[in-house]
Protein backbone atom coordinates (compact mmCIF):
# COMPACT_ATOMS: atom_id res chain seq x y z
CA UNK A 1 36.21 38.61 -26.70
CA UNK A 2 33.72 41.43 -26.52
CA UNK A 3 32.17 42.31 -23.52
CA UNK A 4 28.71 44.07 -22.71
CA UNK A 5 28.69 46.47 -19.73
CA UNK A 6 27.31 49.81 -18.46
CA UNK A 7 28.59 52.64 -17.91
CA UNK A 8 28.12 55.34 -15.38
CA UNK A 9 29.42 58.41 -14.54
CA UNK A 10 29.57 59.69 -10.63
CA UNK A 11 30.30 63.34 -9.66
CA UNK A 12 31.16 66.69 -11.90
CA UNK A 13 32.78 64.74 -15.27
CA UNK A 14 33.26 67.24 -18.35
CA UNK A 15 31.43 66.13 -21.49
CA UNK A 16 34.52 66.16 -23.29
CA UNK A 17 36.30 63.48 -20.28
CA UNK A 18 33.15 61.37 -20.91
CA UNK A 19 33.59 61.08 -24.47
CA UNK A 20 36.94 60.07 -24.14
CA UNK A 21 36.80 57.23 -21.64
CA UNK A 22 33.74 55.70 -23.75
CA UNK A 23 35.95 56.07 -26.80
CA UNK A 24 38.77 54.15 -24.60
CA UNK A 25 36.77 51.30 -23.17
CA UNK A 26 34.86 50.98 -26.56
CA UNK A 27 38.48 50.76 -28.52
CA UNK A 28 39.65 48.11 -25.99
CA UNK A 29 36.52 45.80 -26.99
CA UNK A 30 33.77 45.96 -24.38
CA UNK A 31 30.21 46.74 -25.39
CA UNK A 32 26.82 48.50 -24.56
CA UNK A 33 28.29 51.45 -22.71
CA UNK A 34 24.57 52.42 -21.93
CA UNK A 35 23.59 53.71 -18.04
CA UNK A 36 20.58 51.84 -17.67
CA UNK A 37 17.86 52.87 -15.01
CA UNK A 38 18.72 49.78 -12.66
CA UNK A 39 22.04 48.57 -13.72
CA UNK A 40 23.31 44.68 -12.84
CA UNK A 41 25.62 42.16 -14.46
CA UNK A 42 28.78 43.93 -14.87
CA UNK A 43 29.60 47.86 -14.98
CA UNK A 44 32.06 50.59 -14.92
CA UNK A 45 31.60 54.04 -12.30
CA UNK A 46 33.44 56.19 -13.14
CA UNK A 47 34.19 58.82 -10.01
CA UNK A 48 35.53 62.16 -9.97
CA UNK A 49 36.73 62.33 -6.64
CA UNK A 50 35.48 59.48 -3.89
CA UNK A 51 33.86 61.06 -1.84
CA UNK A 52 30.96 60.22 0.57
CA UNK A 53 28.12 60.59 -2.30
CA UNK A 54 29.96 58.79 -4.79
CA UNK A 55 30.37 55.92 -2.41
CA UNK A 56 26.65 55.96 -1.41
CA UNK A 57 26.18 55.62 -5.51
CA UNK A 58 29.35 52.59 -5.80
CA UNK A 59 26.76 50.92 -2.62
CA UNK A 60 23.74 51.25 -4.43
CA UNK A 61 25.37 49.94 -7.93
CA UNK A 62 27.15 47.33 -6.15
CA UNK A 63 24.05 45.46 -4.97
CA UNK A 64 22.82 44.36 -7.95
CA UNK A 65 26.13 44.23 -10.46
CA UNK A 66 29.90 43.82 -10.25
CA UNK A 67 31.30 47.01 -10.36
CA UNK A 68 34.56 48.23 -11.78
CA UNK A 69 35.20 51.95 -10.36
CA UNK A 70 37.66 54.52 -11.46
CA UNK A 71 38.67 57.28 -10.07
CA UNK A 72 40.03 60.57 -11.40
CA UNK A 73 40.41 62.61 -8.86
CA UNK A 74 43.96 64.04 -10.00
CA UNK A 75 45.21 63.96 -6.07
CA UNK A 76 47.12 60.52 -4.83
CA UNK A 77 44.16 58.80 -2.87
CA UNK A 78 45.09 58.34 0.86
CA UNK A 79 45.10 54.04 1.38
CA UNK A 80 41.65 54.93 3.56
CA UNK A 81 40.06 56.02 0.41
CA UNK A 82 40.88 53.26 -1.69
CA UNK A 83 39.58 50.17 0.68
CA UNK A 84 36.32 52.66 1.36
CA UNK A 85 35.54 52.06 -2.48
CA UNK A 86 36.09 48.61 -2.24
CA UNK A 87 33.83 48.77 1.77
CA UNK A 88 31.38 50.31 -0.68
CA UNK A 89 31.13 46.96 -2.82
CA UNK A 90 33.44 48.06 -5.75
CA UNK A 91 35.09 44.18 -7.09
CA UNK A 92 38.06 46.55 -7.61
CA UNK A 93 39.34 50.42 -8.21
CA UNK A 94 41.53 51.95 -11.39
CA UNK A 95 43.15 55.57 -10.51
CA UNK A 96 43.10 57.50 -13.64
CA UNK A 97 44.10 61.13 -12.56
CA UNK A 98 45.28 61.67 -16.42
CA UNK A 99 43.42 59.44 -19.09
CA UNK A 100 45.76 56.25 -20.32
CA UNK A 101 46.52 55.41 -23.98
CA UNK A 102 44.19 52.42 -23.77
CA UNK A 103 41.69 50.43 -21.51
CA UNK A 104 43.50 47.13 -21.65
CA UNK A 105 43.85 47.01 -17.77
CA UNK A 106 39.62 47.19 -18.17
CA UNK A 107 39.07 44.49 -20.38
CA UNK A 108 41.47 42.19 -18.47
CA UNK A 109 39.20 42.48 -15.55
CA UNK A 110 36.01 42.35 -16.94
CA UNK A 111 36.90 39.40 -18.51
CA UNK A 112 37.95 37.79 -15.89
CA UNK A 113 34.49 38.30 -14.28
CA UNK A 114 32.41 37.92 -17.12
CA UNK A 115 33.98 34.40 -16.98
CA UNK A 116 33.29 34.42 -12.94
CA UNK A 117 29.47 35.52 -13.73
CA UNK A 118 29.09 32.79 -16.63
CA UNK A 119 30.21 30.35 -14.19
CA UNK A 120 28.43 31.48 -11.13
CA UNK A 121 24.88 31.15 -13.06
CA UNK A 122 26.15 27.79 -14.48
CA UNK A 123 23.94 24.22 -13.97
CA UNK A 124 26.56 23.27 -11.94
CA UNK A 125 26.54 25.70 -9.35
CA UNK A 126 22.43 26.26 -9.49
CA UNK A 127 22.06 22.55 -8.75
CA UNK A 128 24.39 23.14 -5.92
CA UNK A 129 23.56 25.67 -4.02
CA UNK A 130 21.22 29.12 -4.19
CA UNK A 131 21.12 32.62 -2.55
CA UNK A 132 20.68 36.31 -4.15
CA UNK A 133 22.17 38.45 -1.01
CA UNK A 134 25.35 40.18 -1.15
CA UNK A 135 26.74 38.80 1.53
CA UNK A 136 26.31 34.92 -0.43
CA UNK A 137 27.10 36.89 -3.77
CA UNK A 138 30.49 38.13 -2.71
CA UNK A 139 31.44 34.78 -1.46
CA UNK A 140 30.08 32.89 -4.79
CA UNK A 141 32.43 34.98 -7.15
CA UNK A 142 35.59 34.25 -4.37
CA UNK A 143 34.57 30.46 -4.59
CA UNK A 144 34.26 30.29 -8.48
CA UNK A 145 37.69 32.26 -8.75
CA UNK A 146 39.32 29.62 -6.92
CA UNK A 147 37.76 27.10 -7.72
CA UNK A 148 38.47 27.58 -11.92
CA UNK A 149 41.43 29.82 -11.93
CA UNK A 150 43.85 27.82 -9.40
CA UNK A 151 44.56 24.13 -7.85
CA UNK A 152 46.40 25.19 -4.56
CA UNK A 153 44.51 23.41 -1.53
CA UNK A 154 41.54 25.33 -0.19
CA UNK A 155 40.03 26.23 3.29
CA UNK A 156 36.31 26.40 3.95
CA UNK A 157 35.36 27.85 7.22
CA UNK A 158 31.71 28.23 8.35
CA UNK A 159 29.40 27.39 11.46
CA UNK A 160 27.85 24.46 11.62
CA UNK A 161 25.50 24.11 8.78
CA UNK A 162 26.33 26.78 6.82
CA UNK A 163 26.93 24.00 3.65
CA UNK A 164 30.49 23.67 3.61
CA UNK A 165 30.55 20.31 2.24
CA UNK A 166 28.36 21.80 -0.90
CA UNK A 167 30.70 24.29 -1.38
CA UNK A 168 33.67 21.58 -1.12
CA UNK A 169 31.74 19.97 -4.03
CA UNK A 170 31.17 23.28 -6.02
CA UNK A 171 34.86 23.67 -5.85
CA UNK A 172 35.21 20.38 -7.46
CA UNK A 173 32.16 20.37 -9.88
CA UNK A 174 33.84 23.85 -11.05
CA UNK A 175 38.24 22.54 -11.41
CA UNK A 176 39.65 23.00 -14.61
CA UNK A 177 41.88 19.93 -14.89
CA UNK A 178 41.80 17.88 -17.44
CA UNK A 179 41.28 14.42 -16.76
CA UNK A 180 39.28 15.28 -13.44
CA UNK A 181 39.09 12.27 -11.38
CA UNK A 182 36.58 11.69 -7.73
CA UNK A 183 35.61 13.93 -5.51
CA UNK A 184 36.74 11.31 -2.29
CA UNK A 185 35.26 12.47 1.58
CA UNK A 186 37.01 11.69 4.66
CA UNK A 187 35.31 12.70 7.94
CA UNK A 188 37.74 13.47 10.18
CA UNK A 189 35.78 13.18 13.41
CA UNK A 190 35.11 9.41 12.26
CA UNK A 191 38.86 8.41 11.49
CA UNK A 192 39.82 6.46 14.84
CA UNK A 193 43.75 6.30 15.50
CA UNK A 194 43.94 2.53 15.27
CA UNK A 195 42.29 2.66 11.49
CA UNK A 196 44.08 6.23 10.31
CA UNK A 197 46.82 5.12 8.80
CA UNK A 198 44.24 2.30 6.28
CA UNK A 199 41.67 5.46 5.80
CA UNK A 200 44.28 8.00 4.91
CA UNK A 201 47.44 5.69 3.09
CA UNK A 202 45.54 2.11 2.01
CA UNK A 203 47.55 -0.94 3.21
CA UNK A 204 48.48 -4.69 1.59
CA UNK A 205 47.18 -7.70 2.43
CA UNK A 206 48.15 -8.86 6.04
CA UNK A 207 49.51 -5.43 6.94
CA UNK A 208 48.18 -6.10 10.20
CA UNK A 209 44.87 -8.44 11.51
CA UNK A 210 42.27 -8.99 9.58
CA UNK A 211 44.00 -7.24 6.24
CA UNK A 212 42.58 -9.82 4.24
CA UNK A 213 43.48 -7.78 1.02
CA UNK A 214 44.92 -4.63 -0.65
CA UNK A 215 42.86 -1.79 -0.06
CA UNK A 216 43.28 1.86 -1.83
CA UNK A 217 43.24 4.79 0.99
CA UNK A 218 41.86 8.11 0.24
CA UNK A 219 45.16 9.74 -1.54
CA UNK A 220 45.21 6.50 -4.00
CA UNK A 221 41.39 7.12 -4.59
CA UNK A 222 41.54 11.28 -5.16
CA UNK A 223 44.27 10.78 -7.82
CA UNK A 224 43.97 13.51 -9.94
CA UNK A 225 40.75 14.37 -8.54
CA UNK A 226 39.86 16.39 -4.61
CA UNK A 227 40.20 15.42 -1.50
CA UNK A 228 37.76 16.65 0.94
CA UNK A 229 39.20 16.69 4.67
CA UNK A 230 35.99 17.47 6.60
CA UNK A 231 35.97 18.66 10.04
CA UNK A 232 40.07 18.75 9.32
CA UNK A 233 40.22 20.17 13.17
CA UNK A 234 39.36 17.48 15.06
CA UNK A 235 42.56 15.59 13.30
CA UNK A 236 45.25 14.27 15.63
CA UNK A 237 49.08 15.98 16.16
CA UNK A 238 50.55 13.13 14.85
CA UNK A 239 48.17 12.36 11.88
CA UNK A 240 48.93 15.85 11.30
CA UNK A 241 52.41 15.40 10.95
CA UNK A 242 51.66 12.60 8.51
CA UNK A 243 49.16 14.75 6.42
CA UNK A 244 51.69 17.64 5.90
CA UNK A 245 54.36 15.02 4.67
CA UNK A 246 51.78 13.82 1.99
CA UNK A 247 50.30 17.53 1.03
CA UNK A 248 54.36 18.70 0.47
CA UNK A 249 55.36 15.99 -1.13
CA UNK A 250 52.64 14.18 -2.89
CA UNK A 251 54.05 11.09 -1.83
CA UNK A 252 52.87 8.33 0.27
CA UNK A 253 53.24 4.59 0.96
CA UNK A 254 50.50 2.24 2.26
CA UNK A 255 50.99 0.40 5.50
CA UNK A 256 52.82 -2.88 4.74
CA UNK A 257 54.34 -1.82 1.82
CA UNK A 258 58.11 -0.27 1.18
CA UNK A 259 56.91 1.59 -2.03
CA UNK A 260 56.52 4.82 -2.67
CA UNK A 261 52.99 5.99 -4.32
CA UNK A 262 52.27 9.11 -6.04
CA UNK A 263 49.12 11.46 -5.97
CA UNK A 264 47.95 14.58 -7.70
CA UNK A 265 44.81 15.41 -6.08
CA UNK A 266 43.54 18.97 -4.87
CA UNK A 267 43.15 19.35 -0.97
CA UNK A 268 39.64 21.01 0.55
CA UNK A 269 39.37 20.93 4.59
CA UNK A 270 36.60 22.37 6.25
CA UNK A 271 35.88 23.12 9.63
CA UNK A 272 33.68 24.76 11.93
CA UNK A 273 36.50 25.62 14.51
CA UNK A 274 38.98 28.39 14.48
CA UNK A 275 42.88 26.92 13.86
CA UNK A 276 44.37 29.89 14.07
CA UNK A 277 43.35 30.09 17.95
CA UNK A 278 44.06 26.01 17.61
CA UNK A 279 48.10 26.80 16.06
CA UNK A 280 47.97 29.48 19.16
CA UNK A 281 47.12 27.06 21.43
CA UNK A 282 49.42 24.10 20.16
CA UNK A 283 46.55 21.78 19.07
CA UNK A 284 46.93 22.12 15.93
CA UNK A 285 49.94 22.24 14.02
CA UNK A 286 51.08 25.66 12.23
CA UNK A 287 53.04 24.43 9.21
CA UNK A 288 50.23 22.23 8.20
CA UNK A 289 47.17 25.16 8.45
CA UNK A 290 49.79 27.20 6.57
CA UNK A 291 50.05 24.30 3.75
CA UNK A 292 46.10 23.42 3.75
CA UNK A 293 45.00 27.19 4.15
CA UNK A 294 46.90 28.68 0.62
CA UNK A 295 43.25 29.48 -0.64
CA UNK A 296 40.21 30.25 2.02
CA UNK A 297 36.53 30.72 2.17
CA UNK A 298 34.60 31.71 4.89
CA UNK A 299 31.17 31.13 4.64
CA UNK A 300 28.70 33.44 6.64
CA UNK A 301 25.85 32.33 9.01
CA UNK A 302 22.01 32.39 7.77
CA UNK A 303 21.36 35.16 10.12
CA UNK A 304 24.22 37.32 8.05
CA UNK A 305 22.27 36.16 5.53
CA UNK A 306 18.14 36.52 5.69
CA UNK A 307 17.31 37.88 2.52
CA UNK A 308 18.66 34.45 1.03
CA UNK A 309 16.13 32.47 3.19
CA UNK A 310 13.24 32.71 1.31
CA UNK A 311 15.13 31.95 -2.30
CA UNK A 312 16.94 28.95 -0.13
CA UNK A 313 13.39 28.02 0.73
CA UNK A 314 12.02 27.62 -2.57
CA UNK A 315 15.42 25.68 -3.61
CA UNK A 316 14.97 23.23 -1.00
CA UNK A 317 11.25 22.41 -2.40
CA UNK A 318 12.59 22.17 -5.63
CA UNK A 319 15.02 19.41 -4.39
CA UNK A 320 12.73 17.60 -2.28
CA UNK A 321 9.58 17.11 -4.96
CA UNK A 322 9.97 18.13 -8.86
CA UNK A 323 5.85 19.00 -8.17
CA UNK A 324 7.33 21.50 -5.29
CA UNK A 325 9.05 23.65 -7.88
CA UNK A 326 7.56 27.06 -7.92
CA UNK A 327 5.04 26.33 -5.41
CA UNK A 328 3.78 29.36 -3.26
CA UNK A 329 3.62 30.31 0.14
CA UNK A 330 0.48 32.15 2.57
CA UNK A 331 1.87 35.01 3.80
CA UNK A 332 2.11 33.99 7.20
CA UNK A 333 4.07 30.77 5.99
CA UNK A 334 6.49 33.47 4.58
CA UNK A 335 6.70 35.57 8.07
CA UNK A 336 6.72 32.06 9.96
CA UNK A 337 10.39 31.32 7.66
CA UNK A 338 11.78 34.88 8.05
CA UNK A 339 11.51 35.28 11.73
CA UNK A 340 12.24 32.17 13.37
CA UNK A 341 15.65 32.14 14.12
CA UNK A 342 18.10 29.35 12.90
CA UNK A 343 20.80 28.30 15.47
CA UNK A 344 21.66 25.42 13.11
CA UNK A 345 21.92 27.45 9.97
CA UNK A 346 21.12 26.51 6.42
CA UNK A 347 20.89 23.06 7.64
CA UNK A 348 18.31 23.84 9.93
CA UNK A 349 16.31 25.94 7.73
CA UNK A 350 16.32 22.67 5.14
CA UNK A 351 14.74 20.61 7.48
CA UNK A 352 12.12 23.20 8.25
CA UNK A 353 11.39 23.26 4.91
CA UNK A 354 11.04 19.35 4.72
CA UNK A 355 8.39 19.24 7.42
CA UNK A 356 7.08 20.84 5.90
CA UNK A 357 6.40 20.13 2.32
CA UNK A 358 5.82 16.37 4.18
CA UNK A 359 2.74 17.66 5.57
CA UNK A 360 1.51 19.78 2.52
CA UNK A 361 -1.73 17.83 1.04
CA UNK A 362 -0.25 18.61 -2.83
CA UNK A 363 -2.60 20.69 -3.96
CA UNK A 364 -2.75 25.02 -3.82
CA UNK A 365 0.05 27.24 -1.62
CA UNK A 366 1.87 26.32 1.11
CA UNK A 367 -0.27 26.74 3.95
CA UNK A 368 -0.15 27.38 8.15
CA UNK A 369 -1.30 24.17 8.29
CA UNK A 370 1.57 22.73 6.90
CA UNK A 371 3.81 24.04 9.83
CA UNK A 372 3.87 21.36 12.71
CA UNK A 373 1.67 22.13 15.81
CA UNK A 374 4.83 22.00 18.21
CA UNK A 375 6.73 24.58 16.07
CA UNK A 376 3.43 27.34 15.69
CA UNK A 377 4.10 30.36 17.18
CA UNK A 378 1.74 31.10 19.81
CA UNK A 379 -0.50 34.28 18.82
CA UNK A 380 2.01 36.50 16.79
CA UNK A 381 5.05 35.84 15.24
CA UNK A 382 7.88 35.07 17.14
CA UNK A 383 10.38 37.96 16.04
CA UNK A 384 14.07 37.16 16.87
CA UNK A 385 16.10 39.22 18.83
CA UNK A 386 15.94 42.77 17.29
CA UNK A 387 18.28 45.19 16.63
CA UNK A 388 20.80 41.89 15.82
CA UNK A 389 24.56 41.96 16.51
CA UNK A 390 24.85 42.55 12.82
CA UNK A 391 23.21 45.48 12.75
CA UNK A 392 24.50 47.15 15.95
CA UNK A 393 27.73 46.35 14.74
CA UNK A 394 26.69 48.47 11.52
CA UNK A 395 25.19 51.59 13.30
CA UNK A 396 28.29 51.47 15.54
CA UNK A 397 30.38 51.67 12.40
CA UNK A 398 28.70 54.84 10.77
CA UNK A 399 29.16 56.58 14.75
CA UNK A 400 32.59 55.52 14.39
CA UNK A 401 32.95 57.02 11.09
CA UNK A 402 31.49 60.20 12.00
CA UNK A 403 28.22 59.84 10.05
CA UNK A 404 25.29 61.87 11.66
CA UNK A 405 22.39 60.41 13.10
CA UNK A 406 19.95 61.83 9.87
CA UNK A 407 22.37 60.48 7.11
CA UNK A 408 21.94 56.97 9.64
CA UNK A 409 18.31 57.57 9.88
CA UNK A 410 18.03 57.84 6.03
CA UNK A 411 20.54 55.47 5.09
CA UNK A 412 18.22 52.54 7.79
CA UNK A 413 14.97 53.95 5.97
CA UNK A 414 16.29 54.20 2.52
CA UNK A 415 17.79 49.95 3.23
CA UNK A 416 14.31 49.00 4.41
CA UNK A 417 12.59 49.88 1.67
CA UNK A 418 15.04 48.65 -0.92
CA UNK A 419 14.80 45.06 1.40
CA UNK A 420 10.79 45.46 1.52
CA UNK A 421 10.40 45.86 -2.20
CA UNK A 422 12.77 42.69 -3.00
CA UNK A 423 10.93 40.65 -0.06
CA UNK A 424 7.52 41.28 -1.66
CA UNK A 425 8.73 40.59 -5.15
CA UNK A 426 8.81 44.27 -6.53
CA UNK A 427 5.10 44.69 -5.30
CA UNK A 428 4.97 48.04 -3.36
CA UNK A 429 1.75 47.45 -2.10
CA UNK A 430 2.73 44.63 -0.18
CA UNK A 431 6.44 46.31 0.60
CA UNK A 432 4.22 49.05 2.69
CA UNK A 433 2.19 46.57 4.13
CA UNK A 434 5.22 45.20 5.43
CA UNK A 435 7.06 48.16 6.13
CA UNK A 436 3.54 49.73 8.14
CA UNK A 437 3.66 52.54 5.74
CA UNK A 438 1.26 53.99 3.03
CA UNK A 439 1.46 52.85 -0.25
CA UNK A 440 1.50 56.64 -0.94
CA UNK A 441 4.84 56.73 0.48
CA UNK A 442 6.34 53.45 -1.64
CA UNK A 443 5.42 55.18 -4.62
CA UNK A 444 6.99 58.48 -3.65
CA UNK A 445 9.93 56.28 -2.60
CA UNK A 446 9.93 54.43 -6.12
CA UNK A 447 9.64 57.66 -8.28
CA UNK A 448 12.54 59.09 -6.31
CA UNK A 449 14.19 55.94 -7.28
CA UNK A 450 13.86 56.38 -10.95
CA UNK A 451 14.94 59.48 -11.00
CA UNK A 452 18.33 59.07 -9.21
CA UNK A 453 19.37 55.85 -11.11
């Protein structure tokens, strides 16, 4: 399979070095090989040594394409190096300190993700779910990988809200199997003690009072198909004990009944609460979050996650009324979505969306009159708490890592703008508007931009 990518080249690399890796990846079937002036989709970086610029240029690649980087620095990389180019957003890093025969180790993973990326902009996964950061990008590709490329049982892990029961869906919109069968729910924080052993195994007639008739528990009814343990915390010791019997073995019988049943269904548990400190604490048992937590996902909160609020805004509309597709917002509707803060998540920010297409009149924008009168903020915007724990946490990083306060300074300025311009839809007028800058200075800031990509 052929596969189109860019190509870039980071750092001092001699003419005659580039015309030899192009001549490699070219011979080992991949494509294009241009260095377009804003790269995406997939791409190769090549770096001659990794050093602080060239992982400033893996960042800035990285945010809009999945990045393959090689190195050929001919001196072994200390282990610090390596996960900085992967800190920097690189999917993965080749050393190449003398040039290979062939490429094949390229093509293998740009394959792999080309199939990731096909899948990932698939109608399955856009009628699913929707976000453009790289914080939800990241976590896409990890689902999609798991999701296609294995069956072992998966963990989902999220705050409340967060949509971990659409990503339990994704991951069974997007199995492999042949022959896929249901996708079956079982609330765990519903499942009373007295019922358990019905929900979870079935039972036969008269297996106990009021067992009028056979009934097919939740292993009978994921045959083949998934199994989605929600809220898989709040699950008893000993219906744990039961569940890792049935997840080893594949075997269970119903209540009332002597015979053995099989299963072949994939396990997904979410939960919003942390098992490890659970196994720690002996509520929850160890072999069994070692059995259901082979494969994991954790999926971040919305305030991890802003610049997706907006695009998970206009998704929402879309679900709620086909005539909502595409339908603008008033600036201040826009402000009003990005700076209230959402304690219950995506969830949250769905409902706020709800109230208020159901008080939009139908015709024209979205309007400040659509937003209830209880939730208006009184004269300006309500701005959450600023600087967030996120981004302390990142300035304290850089100190950490010795960065001086003018390469922070820059870095902060250099972000904003790159945020403002996607915010405003590539529109640098109203990316200085929000940034309280001259548009003089955007367009400085956008020819600069040119010019270094």
């Amino acid at each position: 399979m052929s596969i189109s990518t860019w190509l870039r080249f980071v750092g001092p690399v001699s003419p005659a070095q580039r015309s030899q890796i192009a001549a490699l990846v070219r011979d080992a079937g991949v494509d294009g090989l241009d260095d377009p002036p804003a790269p995406s989709g997939l791409g190769i970086a090549v770096l001659a040594r990794a050093d602080a610029q060239s992982l400033d240029e893996v960042r800035a690649l990285s945010r809009h394409a999945t990045v393959l980087a090689i190195c050929l620095a001919p001196e072994p990389m200390a282990p610090a190096a390596m996960w900085a180019v992967l800190d920097a957003g690189a999917a993965d890093l080749l050393r190449w300190p003398t040039l290979p025969q062939g490429a094949h180790e390229v093509t293998c993973r740009l394959q792999r993700w080309h199939t990731v990326a096909t899948l990932a902009d698939s109608t399955p996964v856009r009628e699913a779910v929707a976000g453009h950061s790289p914080a939800w990008r990241a976590l896409l590709r990890n689902v999609v990988e798991l999701a296609h490329f294995t069956e072992g049982p998966v963990l989902i892990t999220g705050e409340t809200g967060t949509g971990k029961e659409q990503v339990a869906r994704l991951v069974h919109a997007l199995d492999a199997r042949a022959g896929l069968g249901e996708f079956v729910i079982l609330d765990c924080t519903t499942v009373s003690p007295e019922l358990s052993g019905s929900e979870f195994f079935g039972h036969e007639r008269g297996a106990f009072t009021g067992a009028t008739g056979p009934r097919d528990g939740a292993f009978a009814l994921a045959h083949r198909g998934t199994l989605f343990l929600d809220e898989v915390g709040e699950l008893s010791l000993p219906l744990q004990a039961q569940l890792l019997r049935v997840v080893q073995e594949r075997q269970y019988k119903r209540l009332g009944s002597n015979a053995w049943q099989r299963s072949e269904f994939r396990l997904v548990c979410a939960t919003h609460r942390d098992l490890e400190a659970a196994v720690a604490a002996g509520q929850f048992r160890a072999d069994l979050y070692h059995r259901i937590a082979a494969l994991r996902c954790t999926l971040p909160p919305l305030r991890e996650r802003r610049d997706d609020i907006l695009p998970l805004a206009r998704f929402f509309l879309a679900q709620l009324d086909a005539r909502a597709e595409g339908l603008a917002m008033d600036d201040a509707v826009r402000d009003y979505l990005l700076s209230r803060p959402y304690p219950g998540n995506v969830r949250e920010l769905r409902q706020t969306v709800a109230r208020l297409w159901h008080r939009h009149g139908g015709g024209g924008v979205l309007t400040v009159g659509n937003v209830p009168p209880h939730e208006r903020p009184t004269g300006a915007i309500d701005s959450p708490a600023w600087p967030d724990p996120g981004f302390a946490g990142a300035i304290r990083r850089a100190v950490e890592l010795g960065i001086a306060l003018k390469e922070i300074g820059d870095t902060a300025a250099q972000l904003a703008k790159e945020a403002a311009f996607e915010l405003e839809d590539q529109d640098p007028q109203r990316a200085a508007r929000r940034l309280g800058v001259t548009p003089r200075t955007m367009q400085y800031w956008l020819a600069e931009r040119r010019v270094s990509h």
